[in-house]
Each structure stands twice: as C-alpha cells, then as structure tokens.
PDB file of N, CA and C in Angstrom:
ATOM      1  N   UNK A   1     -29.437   8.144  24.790  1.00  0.00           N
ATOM      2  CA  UNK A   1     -30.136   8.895  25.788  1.00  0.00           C
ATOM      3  C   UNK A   1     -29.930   8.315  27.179  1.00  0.00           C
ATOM      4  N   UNK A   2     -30.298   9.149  28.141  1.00  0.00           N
ATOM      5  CA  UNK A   2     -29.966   8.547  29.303  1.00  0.00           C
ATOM      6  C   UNK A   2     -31.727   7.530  29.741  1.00  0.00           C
ATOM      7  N   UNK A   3     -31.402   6.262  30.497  1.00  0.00           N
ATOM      8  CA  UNK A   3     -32.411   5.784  30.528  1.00  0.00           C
ATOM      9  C   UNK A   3     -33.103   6.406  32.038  1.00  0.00           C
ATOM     10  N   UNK A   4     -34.524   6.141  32.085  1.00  0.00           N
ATOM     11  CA  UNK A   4     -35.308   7.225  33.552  1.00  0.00           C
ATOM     12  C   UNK A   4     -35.215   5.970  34.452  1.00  0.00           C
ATOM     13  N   UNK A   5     -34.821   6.288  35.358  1.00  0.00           N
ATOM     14  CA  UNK A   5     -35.185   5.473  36.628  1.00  0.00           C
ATOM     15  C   UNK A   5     -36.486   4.453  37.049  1.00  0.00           C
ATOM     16  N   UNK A   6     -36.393   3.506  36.688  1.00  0.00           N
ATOM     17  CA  UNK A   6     -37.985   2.476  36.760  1.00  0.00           C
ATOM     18  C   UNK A   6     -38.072   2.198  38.946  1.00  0.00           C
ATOM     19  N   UNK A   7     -37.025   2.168  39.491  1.00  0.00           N
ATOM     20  CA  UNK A   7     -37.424   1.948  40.802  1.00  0.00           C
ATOM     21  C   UNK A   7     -36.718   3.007  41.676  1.00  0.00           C
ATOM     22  N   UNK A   8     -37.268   3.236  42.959  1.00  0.00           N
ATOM     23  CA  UNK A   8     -36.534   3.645  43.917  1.00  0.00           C
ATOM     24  C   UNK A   8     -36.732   3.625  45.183  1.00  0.00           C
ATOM     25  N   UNK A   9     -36.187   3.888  45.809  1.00  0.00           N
ATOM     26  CA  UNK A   9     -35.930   2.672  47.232  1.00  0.00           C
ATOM     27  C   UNK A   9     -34.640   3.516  47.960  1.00  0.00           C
ATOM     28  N   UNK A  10     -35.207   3.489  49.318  1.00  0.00           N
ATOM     29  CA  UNK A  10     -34.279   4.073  50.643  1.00  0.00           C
ATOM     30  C   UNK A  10     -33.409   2.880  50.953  1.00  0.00           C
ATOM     31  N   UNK A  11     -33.846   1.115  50.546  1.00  0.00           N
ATOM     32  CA  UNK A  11     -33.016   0.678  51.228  1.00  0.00           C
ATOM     33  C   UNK A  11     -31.984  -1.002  50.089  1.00  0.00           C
ATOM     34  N   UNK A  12     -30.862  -0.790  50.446  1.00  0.00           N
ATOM     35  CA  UNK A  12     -30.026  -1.301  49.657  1.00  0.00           C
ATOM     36  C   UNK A  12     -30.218  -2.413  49.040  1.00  0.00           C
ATOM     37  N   UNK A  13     -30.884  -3.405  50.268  1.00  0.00           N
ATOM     38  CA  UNK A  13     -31.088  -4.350  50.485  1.00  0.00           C
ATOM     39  C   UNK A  13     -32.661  -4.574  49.184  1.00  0.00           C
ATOM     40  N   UNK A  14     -33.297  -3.842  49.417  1.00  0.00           N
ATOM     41  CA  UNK A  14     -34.410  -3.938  48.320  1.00  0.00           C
ATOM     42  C   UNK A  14     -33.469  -3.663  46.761  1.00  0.00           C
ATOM     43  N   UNK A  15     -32.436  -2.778  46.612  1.00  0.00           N
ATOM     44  CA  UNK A  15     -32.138  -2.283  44.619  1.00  0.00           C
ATOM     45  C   UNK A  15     -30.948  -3.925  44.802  1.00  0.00           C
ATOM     46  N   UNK A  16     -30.561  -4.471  45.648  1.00  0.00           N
ATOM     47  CA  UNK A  16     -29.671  -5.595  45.408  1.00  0.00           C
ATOM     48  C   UNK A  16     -30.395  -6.481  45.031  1.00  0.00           C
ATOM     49  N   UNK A  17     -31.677  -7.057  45.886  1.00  0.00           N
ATOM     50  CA  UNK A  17     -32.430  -7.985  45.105  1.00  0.00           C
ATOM     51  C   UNK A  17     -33.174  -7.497  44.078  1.00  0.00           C
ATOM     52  N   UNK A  18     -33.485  -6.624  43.669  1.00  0.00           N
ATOM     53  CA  UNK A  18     -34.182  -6.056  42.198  1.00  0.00           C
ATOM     54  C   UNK A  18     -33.013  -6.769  41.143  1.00  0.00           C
ATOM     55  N   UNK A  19     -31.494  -6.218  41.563  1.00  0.00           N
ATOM     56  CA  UNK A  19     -30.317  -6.682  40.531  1.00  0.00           C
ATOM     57  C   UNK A  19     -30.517  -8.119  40.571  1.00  0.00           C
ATOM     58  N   UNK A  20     -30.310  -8.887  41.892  1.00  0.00           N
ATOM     59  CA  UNK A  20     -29.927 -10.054  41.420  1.00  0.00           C
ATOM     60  C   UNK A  20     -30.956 -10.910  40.711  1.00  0.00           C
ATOM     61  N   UNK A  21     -32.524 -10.489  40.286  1.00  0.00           N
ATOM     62  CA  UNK A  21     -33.119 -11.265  39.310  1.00  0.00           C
ATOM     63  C   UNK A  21     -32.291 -10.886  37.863  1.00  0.00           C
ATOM     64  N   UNK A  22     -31.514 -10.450  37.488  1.00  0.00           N
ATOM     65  CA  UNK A  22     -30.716 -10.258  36.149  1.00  0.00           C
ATOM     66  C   UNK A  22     -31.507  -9.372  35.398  1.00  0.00           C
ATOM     67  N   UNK A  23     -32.978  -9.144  35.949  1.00  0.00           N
ATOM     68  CA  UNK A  23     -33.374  -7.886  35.006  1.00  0.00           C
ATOM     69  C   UNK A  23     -33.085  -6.432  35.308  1.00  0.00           C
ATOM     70  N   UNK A  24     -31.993  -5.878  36.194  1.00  0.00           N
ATOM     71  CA  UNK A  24     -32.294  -4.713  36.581  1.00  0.00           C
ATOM     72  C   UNK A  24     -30.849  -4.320  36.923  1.00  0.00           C
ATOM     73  N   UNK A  25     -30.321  -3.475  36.818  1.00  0.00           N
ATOM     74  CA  UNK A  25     -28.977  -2.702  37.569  1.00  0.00           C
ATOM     75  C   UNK A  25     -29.361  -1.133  38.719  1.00  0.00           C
ATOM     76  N   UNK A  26     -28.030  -1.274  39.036  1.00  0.00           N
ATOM     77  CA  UNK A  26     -28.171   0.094  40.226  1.00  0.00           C
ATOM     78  C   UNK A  26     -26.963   0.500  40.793  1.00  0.00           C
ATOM     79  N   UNK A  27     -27.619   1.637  41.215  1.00  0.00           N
ATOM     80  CA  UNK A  27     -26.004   2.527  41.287  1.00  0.00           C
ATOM     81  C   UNK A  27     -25.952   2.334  43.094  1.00  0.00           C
ATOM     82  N   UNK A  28     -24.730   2.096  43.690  1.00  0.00           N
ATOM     83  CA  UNK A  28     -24.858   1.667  45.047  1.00  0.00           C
ATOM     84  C   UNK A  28     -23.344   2.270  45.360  1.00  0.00           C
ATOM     85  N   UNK A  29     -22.885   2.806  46.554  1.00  0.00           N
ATOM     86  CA  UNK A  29     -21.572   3.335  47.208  1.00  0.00           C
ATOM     87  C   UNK A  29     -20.695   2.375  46.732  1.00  0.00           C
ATOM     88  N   UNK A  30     -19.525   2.523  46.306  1.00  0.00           N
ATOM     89  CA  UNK A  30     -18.670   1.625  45.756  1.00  0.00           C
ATOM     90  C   UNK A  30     -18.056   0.623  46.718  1.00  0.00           C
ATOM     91  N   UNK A  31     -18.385   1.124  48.181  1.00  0.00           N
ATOM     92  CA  UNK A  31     -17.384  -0.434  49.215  1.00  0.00           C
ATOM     93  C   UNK A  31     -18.969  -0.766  49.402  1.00  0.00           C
ATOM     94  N   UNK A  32     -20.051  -0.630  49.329  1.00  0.00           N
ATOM     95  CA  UNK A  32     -21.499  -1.688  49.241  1.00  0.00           C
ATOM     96  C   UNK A  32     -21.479  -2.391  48.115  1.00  0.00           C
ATOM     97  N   UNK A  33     -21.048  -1.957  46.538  1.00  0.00           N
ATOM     98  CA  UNK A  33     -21.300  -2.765  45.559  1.00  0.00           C
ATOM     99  C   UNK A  33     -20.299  -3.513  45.461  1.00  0.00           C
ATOM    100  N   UNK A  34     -19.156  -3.668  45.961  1.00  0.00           N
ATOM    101  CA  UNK A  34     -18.253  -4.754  46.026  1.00  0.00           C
ATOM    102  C   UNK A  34     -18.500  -5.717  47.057  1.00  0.00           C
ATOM    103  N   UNK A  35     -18.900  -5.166  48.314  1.00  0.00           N
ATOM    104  CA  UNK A  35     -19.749  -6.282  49.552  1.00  0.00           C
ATOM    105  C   UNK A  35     -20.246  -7.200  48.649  1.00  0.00           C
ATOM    106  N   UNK A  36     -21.122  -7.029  47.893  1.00  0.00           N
ATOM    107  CA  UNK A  36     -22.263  -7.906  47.613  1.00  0.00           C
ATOM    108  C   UNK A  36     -21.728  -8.236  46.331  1.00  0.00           C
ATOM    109  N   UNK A  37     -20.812  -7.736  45.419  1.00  0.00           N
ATOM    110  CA  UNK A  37     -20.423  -8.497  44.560  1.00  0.00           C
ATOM    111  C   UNK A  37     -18.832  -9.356  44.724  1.00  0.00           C
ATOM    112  N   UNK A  38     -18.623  -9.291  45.964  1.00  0.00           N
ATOM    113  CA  UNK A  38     -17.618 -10.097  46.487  1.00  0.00           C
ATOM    114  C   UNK A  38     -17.828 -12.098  46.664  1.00  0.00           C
ATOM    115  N   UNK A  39     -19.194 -12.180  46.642  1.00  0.00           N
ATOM    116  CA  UNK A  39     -19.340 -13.627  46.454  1.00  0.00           C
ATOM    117  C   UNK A  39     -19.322 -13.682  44.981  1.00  0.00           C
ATOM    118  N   UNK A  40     -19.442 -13.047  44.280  1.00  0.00           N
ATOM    119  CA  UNK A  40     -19.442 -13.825  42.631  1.00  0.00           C
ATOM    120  C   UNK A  40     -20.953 -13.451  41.903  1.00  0.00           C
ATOM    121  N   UNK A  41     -21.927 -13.625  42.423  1.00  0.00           N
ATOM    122  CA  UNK A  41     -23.573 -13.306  41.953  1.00  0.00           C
ATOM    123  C   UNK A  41     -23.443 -12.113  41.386  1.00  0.00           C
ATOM    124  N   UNK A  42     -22.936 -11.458  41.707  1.00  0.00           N
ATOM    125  CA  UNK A  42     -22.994  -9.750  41.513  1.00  0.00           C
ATOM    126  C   UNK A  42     -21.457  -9.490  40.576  1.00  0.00           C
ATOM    127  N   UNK A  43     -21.642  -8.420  39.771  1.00  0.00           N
ATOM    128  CA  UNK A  43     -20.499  -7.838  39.401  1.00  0.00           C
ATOM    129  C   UNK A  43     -20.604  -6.231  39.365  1.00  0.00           C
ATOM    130  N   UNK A  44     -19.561  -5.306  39.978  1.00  0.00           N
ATOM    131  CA  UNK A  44     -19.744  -3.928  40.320  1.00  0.00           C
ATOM    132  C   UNK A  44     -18.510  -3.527  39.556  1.00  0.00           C
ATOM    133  N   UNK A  45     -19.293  -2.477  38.622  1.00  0.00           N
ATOM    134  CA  UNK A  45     -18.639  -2.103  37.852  1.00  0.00           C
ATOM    135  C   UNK A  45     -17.937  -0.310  38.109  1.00  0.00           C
ATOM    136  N   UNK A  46     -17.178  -0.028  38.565  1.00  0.00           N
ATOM    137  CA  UNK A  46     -16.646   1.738  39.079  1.00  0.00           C
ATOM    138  C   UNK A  46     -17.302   2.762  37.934  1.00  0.00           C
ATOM    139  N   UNK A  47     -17.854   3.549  38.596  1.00  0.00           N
ATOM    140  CA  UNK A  47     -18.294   4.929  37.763  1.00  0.00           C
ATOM    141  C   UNK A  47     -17.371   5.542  37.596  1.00  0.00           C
ATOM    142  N   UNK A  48     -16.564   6.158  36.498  1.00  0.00           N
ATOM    143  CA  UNK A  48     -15.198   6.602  36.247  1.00  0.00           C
ATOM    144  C   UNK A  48     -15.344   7.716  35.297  1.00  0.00           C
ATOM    145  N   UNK A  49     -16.267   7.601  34.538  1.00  0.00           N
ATOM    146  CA  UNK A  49     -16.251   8.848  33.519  1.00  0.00           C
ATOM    147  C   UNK A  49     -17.794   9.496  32.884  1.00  0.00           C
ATOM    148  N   UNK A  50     -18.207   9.984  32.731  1.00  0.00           N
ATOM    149  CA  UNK A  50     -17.810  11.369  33.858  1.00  0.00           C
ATOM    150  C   UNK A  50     -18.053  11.158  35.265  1.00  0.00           C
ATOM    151  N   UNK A  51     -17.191  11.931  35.659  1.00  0.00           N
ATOM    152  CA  UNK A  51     -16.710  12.183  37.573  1.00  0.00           C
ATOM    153  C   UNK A  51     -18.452  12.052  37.569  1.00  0.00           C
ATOM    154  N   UNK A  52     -18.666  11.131  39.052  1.00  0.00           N
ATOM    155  CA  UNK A  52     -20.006  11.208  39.282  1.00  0.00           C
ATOM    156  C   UNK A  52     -20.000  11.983  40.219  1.00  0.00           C
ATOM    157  N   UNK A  53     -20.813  13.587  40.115  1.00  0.00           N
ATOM    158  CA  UNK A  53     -21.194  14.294  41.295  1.00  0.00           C
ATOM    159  C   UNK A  53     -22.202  14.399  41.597  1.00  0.00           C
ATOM    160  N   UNK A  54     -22.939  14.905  43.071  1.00  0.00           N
ATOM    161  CA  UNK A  54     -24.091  14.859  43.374  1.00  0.00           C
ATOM    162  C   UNK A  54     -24.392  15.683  44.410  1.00  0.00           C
ATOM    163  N   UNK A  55     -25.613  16.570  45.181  1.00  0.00           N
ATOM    164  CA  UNK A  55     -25.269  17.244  46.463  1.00  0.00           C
ATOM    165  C   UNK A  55     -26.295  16.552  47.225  1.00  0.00           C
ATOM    166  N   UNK A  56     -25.834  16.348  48.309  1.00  0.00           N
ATOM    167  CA  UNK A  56     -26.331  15.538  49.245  1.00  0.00           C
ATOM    168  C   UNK A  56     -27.505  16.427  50.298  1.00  0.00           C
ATOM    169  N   UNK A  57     -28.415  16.340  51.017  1.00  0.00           N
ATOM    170  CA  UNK A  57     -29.059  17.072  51.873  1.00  0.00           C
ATOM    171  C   UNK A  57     -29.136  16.143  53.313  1.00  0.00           C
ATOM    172  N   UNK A  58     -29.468  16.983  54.523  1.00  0.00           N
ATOM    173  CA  UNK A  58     -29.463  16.625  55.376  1.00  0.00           C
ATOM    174  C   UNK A  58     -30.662  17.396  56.466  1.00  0.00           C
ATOM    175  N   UNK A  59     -32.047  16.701  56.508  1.00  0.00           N
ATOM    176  CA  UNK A  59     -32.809  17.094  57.394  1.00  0.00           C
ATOM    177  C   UNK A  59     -32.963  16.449  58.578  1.00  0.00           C
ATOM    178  N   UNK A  60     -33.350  17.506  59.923  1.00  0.00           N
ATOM    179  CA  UNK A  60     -33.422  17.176  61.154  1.00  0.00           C
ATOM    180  C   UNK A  60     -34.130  17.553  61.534  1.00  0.00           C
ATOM    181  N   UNK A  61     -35.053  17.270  62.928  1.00  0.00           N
ATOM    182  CA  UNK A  61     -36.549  18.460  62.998  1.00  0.00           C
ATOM    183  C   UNK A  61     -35.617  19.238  63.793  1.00  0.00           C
ATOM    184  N   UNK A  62     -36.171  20.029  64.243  1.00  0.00           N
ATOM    185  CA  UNK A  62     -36.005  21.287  64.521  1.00  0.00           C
ATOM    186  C   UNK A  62     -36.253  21.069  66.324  1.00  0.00           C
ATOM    187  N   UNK A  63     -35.374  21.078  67.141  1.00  0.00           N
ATOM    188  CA  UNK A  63     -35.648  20.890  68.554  1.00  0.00           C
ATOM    189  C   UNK A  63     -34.400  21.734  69.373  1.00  0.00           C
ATOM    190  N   UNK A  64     -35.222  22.010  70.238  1.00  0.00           N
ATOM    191  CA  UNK A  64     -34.305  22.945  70.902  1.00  0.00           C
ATOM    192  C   UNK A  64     -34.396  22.438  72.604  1.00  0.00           C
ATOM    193  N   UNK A  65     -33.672  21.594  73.019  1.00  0.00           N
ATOM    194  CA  UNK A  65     -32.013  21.467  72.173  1.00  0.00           C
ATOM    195  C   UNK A  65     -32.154  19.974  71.571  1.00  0.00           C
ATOM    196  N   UNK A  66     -30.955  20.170  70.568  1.00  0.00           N
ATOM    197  CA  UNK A  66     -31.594  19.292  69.259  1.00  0.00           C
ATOM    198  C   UNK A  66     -31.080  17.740  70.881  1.00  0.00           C
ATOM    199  N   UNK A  67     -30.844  16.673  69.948  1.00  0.00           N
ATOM    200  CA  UNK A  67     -31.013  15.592  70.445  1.00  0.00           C
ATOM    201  C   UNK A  67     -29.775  15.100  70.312  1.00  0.00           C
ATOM    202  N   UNK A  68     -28.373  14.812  71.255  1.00  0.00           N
ATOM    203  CA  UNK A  68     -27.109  14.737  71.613  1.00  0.00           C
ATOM    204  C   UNK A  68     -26.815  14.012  69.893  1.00  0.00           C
ATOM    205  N   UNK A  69     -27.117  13.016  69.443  1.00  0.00           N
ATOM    206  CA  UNK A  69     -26.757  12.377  68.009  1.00  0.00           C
ATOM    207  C   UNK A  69     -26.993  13.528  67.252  1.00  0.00           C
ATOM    208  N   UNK A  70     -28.034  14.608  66.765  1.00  0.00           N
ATOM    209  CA  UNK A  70     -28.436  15.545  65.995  1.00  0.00           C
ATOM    210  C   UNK A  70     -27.045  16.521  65.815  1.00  0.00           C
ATOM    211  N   UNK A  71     -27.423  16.489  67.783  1.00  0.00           N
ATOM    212  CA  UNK A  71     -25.820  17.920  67.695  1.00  0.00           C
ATOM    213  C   UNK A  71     -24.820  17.402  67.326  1.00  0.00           C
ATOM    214  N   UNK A  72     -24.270  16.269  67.361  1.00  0.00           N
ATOM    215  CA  UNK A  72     -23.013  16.070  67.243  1.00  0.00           C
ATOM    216  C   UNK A  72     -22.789  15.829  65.767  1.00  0.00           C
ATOM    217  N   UNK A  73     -23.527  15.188  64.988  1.00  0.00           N
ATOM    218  CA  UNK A  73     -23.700  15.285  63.432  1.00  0.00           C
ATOM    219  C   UNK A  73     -23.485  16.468  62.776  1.00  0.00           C
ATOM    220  N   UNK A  74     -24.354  17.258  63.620  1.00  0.00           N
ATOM    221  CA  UNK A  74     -23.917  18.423  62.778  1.00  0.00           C
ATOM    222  C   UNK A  74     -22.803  19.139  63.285  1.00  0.00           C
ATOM    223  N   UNK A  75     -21.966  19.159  64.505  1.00  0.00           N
ATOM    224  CA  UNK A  75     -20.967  19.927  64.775  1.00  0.00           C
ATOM    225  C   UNK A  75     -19.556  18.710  64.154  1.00  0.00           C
ATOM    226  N   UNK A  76     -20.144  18.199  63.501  1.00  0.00           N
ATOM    227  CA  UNK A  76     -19.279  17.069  63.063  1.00  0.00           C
ATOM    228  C   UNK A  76     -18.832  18.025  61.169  1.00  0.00           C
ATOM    229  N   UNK A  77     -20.452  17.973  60.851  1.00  0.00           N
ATOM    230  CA  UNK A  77     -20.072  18.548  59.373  1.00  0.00           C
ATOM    231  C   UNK A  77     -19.551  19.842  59.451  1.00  0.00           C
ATOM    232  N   UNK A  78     -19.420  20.493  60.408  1.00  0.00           N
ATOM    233  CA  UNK A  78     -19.033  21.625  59.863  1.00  0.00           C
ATOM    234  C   UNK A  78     -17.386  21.957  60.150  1.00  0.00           C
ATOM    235  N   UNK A  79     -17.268  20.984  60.356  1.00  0.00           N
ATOM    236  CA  UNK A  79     -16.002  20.410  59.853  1.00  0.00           C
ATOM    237  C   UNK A  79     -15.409  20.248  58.560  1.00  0.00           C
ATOM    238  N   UNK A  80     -16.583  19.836  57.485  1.00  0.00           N
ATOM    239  CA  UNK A  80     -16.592  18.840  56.446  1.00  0.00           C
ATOM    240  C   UNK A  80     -15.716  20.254  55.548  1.00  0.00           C
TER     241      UNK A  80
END
C-alpha cells in the first residue's frame, strides 16, 4: 500500500532535518536532494518509475495593476 504522509511543511529546510534524524524520508526537487546529500549524511535516491507527475498551482491576489514581480511571472508562464 502506499504509506499517508505523517508531516508537511512549506519549507525544505524543516523535511531535511526531519530526514536527517534517520527516522523519516522525503520527496525533495532532485538538484535540492543531491545539495544536501552531496556531503555524505544524506543519500537521494531518483524517482524513476512510475514517471512522477503532478499539477502545480499558482496564486496571486488580485491587484490592479498587479505588482511588476506578479506581472512578469505570469507573462513569463504563458510562455510555459
């Protein structure tokens, strides 16, 4: 079965030290989980099968006119 998620957390820096007490793993961007498993403490293992997909969201408040970083983010994705 798949196991349920025991923590969660906005920031990296909190699911890295959860891992490095040895009781816990986590799924982290693959050039972050090699950062930190580049000294040796850590080992990052590639998600390879099945393809890991996911859809991402993106909220902004609502300002008119949005805020020069806002606009450009988004005239950035629609690119994507």
């Amino acid at each position: 079965g798949t196991p349920p998620p025991r923590i969660e957390s906005n920031s990296i820096i909190v699911l890295v030290t959860h891992v490095m007490t040895g009781q816990w793993a986590s799924i982290l961007p693959g050039k972050i989980a090699a950062l930190f498993a580049a000294g040796g403490a850590l080992r990052a293992i590639p998600v390879a099968d099945p393809s890991a997909r996911h859809t991402v969201g993106l909220i902004a408040a609502r300002r008119d006119p949005p805020t020069p970083l806002i606009a450009a983010l988004f005239e950035g994705l629609r690119h994507v």
